[in-house]
Protein backbone atom coordinates (compact mmCIF):
# COMPACT_ATOMS: atom_id res chain seq x y z
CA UNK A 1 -9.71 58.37 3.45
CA UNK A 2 -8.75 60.59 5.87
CA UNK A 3 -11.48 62.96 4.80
CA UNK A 4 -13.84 61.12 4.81
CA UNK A 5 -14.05 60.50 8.66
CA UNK A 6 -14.37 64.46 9.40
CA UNK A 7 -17.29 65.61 7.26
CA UNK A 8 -21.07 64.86 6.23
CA UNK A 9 -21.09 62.04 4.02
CA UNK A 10 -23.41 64.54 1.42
CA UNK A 11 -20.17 66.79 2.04
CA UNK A 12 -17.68 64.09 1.15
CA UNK A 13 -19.38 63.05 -2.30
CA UNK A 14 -19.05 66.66 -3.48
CA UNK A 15 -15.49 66.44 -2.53
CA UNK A 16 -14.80 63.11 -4.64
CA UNK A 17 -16.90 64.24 -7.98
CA UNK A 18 -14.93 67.73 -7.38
CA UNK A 19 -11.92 65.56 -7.48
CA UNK A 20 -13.04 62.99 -10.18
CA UNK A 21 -13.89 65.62 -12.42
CA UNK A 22 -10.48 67.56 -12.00
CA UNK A 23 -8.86 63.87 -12.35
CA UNK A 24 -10.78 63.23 -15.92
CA UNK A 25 -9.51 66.62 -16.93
CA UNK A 26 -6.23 66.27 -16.52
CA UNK A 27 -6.14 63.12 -18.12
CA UNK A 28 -7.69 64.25 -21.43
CA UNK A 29 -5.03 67.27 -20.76
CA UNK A 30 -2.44 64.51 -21.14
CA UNK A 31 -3.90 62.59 -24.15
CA UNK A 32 -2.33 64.74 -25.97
CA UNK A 33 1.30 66.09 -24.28
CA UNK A 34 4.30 63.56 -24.10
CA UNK A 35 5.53 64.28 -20.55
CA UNK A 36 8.18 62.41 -18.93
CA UNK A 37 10.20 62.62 -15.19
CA UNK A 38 13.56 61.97 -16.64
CA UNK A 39 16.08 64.51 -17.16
CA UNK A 40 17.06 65.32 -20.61
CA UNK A 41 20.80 64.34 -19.36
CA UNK A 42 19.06 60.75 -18.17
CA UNK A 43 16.83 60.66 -21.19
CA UNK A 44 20.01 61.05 -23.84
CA UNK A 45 22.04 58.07 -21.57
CA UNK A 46 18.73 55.72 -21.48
CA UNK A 47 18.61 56.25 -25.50
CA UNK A 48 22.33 55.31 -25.39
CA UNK A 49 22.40 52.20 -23.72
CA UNK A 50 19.08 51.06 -25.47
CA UNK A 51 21.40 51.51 -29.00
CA UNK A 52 24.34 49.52 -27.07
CA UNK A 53 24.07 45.86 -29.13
CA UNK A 54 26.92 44.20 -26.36
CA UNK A 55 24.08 44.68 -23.62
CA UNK A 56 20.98 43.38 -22.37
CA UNK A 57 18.84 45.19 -20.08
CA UNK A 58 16.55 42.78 -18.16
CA UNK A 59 14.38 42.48 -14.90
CA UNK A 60 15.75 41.11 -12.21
CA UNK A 61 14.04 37.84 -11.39
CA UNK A 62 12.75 38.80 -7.62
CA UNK A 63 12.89 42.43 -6.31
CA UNK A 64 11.73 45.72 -8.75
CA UNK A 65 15.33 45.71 -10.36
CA UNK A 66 16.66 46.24 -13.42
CA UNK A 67 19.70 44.92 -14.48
CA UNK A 68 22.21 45.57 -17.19
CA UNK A 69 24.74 42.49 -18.66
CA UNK A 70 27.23 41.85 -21.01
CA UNK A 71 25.07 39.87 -23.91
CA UNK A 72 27.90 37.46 -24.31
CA UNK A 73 27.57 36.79 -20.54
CA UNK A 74 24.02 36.58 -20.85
CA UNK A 75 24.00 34.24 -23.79
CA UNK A 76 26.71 31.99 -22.53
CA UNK A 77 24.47 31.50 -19.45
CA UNK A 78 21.57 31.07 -21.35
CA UNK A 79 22.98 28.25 -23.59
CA UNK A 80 24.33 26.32 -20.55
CA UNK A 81 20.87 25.68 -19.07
CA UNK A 82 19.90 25.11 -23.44
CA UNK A 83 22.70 22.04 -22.66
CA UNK A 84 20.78 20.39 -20.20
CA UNK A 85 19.10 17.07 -21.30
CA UNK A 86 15.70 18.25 -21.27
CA UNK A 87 16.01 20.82 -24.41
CA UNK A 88 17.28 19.77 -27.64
CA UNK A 89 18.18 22.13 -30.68
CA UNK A 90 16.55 21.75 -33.75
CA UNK A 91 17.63 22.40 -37.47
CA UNK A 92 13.88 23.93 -38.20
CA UNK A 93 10.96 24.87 -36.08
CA UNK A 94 7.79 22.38 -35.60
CA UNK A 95 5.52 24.93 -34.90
CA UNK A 96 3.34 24.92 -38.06
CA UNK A 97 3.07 20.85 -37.33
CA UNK A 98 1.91 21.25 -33.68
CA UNK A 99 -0.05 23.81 -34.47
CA UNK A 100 -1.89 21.41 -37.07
CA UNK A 101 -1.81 18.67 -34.55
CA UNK A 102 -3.90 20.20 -31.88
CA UNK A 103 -6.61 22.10 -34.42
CA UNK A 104 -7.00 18.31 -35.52
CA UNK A 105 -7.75 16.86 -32.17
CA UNK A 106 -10.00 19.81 -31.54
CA UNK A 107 -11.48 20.18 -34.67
CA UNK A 108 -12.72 16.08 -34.61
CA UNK A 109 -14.06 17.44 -31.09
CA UNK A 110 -16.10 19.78 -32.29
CA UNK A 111 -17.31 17.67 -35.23
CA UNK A 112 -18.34 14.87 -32.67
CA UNK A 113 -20.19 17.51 -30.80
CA UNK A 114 -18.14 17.07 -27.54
CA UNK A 115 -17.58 20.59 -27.75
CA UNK A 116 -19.79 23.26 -28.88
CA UNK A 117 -18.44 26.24 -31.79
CA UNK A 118 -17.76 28.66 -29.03
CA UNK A 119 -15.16 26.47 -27.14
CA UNK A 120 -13.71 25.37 -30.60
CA UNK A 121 -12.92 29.20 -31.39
CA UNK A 122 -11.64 29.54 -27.94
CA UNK A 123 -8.74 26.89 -28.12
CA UNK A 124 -8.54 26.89 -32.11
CA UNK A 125 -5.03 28.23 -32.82
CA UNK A 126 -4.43 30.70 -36.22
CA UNK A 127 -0.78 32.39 -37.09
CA UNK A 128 0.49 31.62 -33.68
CA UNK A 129 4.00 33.32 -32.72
CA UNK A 130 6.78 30.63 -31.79
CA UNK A 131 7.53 31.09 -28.03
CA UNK A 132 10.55 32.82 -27.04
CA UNK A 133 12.93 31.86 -24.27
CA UNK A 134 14.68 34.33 -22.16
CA UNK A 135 16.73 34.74 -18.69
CA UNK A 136 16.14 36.52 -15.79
CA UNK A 137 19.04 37.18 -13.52
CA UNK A 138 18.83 35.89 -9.90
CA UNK A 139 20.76 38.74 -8.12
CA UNK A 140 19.97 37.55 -4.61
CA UNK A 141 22.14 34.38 -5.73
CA UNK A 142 26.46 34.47 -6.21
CA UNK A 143 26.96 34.21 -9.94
CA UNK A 144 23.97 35.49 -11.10
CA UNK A 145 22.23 32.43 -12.29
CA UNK A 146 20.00 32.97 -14.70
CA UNK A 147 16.00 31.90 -14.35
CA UNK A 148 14.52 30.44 -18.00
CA UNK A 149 11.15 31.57 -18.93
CA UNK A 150 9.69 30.30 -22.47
CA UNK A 151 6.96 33.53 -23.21
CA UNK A 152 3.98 31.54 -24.45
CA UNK A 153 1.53 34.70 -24.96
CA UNK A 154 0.46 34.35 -28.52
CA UNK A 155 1.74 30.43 -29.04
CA UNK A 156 -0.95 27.72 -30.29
CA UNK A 157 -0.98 25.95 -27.77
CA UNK A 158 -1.54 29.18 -24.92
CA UNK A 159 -5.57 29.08 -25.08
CA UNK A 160 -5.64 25.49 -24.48
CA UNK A 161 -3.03 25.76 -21.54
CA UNK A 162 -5.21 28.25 -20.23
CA UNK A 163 -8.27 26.41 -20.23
CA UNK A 164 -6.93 23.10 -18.99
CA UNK A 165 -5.70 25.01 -16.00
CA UNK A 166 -8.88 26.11 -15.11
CA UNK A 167 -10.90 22.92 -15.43
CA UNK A 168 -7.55 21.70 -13.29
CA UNK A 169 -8.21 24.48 -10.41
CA UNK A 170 -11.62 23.07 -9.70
CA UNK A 171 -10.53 19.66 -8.70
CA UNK A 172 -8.07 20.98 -6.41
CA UNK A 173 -8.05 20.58 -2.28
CA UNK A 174 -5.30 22.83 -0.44
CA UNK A 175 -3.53 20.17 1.47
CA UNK A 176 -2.36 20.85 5.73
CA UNK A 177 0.82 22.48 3.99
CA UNK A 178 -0.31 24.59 1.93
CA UNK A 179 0.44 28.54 2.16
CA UNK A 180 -1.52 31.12 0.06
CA UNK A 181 0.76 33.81 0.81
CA UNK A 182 3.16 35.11 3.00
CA UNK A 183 0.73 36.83 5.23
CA UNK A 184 -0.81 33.52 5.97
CA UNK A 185 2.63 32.53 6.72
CA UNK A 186 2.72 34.79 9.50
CA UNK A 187 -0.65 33.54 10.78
CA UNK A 188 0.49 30.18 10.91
CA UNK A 189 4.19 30.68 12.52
CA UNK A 190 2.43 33.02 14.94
CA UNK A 191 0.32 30.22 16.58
CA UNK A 192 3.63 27.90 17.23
CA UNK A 193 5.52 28.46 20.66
CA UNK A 194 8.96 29.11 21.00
CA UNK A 195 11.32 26.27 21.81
CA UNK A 196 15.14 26.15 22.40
CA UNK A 197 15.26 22.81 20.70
CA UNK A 198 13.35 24.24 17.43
CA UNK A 199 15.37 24.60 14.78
CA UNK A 200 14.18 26.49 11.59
CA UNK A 201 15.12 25.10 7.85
CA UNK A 202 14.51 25.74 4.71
CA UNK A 203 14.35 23.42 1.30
CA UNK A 204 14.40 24.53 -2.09
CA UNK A 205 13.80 22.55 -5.06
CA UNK A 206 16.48 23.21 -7.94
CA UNK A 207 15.42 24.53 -11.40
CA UNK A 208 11.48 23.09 -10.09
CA UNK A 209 9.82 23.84 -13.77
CA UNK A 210 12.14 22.06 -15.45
CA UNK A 211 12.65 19.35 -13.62
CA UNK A 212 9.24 18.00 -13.26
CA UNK A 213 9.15 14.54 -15.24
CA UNK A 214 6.10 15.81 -17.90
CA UNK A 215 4.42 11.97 -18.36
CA UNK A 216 4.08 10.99 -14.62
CA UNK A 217 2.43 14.32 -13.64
CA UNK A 218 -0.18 14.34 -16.08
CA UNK A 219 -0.90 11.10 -14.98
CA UNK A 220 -1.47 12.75 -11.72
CA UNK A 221 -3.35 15.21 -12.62
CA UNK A 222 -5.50 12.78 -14.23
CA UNK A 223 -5.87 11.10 -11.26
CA UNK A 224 -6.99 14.10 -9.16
CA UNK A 225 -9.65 14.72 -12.07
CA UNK A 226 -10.87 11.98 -12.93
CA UNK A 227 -11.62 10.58 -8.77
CA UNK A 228 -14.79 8.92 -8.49
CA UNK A 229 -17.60 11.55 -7.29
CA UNK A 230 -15.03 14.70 -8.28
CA UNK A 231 -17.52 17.11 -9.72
CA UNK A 232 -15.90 18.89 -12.79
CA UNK A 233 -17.85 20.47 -15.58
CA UNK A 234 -14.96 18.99 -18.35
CA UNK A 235 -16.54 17.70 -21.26
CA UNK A 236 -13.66 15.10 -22.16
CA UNK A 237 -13.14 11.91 -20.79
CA UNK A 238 -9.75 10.64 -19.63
CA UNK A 239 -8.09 9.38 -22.86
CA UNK A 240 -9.25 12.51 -24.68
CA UNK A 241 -7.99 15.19 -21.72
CA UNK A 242 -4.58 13.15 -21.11
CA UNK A 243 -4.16 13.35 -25.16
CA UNK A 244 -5.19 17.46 -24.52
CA UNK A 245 -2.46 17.99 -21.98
CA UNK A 246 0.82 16.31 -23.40
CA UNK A 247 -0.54 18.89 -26.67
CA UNK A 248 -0.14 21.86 -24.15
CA UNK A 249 2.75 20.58 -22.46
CA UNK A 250 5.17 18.24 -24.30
CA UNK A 251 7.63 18.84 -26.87
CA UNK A 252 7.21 22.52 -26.94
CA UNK A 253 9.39 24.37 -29.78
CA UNK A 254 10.66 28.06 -29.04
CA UNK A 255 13.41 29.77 -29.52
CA UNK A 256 16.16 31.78 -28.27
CA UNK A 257 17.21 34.45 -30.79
CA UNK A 258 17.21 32.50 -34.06
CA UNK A 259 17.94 28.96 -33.22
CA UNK A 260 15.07 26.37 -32.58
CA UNK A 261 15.06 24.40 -30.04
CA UNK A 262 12.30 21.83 -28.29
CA UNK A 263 11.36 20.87 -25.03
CA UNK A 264 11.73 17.40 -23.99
CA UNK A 265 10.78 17.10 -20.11
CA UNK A 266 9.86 19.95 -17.95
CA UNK A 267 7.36 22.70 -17.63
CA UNK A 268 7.83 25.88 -19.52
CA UNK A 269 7.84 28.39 -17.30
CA UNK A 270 5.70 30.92 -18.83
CA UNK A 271 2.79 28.37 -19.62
CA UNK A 272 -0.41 28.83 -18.01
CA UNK A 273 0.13 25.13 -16.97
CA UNK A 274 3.60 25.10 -15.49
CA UNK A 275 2.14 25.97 -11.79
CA UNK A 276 -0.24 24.00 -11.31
CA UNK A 277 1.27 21.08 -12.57
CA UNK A 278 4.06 21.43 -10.57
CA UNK A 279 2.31 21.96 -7.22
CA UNK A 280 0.48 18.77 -7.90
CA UNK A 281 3.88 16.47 -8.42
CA UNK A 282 4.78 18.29 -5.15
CA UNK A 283 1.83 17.55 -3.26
CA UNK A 284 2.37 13.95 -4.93
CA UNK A 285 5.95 13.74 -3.39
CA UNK A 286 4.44 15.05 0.36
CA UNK A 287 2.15 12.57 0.50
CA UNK A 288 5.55 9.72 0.48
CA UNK A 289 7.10 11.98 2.80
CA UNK A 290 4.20 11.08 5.45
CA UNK A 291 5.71 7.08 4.91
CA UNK A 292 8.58 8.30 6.92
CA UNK A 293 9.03 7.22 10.41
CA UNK A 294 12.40 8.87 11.19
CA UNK A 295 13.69 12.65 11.33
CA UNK A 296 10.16 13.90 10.40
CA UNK A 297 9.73 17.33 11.31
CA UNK A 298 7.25 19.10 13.38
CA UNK A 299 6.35 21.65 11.15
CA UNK A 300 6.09 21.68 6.93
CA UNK A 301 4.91 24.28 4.92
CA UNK A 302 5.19 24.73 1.42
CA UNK A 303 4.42 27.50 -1.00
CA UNK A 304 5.30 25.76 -4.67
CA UNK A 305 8.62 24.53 -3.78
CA UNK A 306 9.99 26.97 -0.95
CA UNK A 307 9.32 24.44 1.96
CA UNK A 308 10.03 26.11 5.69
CA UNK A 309 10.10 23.29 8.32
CA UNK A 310 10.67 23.12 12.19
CA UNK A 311 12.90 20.19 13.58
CA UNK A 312 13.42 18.88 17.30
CA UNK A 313 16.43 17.21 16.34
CA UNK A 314 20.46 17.45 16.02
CA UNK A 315 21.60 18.91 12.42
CA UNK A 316 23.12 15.92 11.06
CA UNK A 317 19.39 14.23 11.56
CA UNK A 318 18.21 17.55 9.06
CA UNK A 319 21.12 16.54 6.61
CA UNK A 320 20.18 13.14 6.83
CA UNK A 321 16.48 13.79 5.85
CA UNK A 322 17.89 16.35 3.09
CA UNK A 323 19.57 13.24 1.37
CA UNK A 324 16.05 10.71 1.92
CA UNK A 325 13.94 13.38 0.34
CA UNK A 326 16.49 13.65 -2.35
CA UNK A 327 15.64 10.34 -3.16
């Protein structure tokens, strides 16, 4: 880059092929070398701890960490969020049933011609794996609380998930609060004037995924699609797309090492689905949050569910509207 603004541009091309070529080299050089840049003192202790059955050596669930538990620890924290009400363990795994279930609904699709062969291949589901659950730890967070994700890659229902999603993505408007990323963040703090009686807050929603009721936001979502004058290339109507999504999203069996468990209410985390379907109950639960009269603050943006607002009033005021939005 820096090159490239001190010589002829018939100079500079010579320069990248020169470089491209040496780069395509070295490559097929390494094809066939195993070359590492660990020690063999750090390559012998990696071996080590990946032989160690009392650990677990996971990702850290924000930040490029890696971090090493005691697998009891890890289970026991595992299971606790397995006792909450919306999983339940099962003697035997459903998947060979749900798997049936949704090749039946598509299969009578593509016999009725509603969808062509292609799409029927697409969402069809063969020897699917049974999604896995596993923990992250959260090691900005005391206690390291552990964040579940249910690994749907390879599952029956993951092609279908995947396409529903899409189809969902067109029928979407980004609402006033809405942040893309953090450097539109920026953009939009950067255009509100400082005032001593601003105060800056911050709301979280707890275990979000899981706690999104499953029935009332794919009514939702149904709403949002099926608006009058929404353009959407779906080929379903409603019955047949609401019958579609509780397939992708309800009653989901997986497992954590070799029990079975299902499901119940929730988004996995780790479906293609589980975003999207939660930023629509939350754009569902701003739009009651605009009812209020009281307390409202100046400023509310929200990326998923990390909210940042901006209040002009005492702190007991900001507890106060904590506990309505509770509600």
């Amino acid at each position: 880059m820096k090159l490239e603004q001190l010589c002829y541009k018939s100079v500079f091309n010579i320069i990248c092929q020169n470089i491209n070529i040496a780069a395509e080299k070295m490559f097929q050089r390494l094809k066939h070398k195993s070359i590492r840049n660990l020690s063999e003192d750090e390559w012998k202790a990696l071996k080590e701890l990946k032989m160690d059955n009392d650990i677990i050596i996971s990702k850290a669930d924000k930040g490029n960490a890696i971090v090493i538990l005691n697998k009891s620890d890890y289970i026991s924290k595992m299971k606790s969020i397995l006792n909450n009400r919306q999983f339940s363990r099962t003697n035997q795994c459903i998947l060979k049933e749900k798997e049936t279930e949704m090749n039946k609904i598509i299969r009578e699709l593509e016999k009725n011609k509603i969808i062509n062969q292609t799409l029927f291949w697409k969402l069809h589901s063969t020897s699917s794996s049974v999604p896995t659950l596993y923990g992250q730890p959260k090691i900005h967070k005391a206690g390291l609380p552990m964040r579940p994700i249910i690994s749907s890659i390879g599952a029956y229902n993951y092609s279908l998930s995947k396409y529903l999603a899409s189809k969902i993505s067109q029928c979407r408007q980004p609402t006033s609060s809405y942040v893309k990323d953090s450097f539109e963040f920026v953009k939009m703090i950067l255009k509100i004037k400082p005032n001593n009686e601003f105060k800056m807050c911050s709301f979280d929603v707890e275990s979000l995924y899981t706690n999104v009721p499953v029935n009332e936001t794919i009514e939702m979502t149904l709403d949002l699609m099926y608006k009058p004058n929404k353009i959407t290339d779906l080929p379903f109507d409603r019955i047949t797309t609401k019958k579609l999504l509780q397939v992708a999203v309800s009653s989901v069996p997986f497992r954590f090492f070799n029990e079975n468990y299902l499901q119940n209410d929730g988004v996995a985390m780790g479906s293609p689905l589980a975003p999207i379907l939660a930023d629509i109950f939350m754009t569902k639960m701003e739009t009651k949050l605009n009812r209020f009269s009281v307390n409202k603050p100046i400023l509310w943006l929200r990326y998923v569910d990390d909210i940042f607002c901006i209040f002009s009033i005492e702190l007991t005021e900001i507890i106060e509207f904590q506990m309505r939005i509770n509600k």
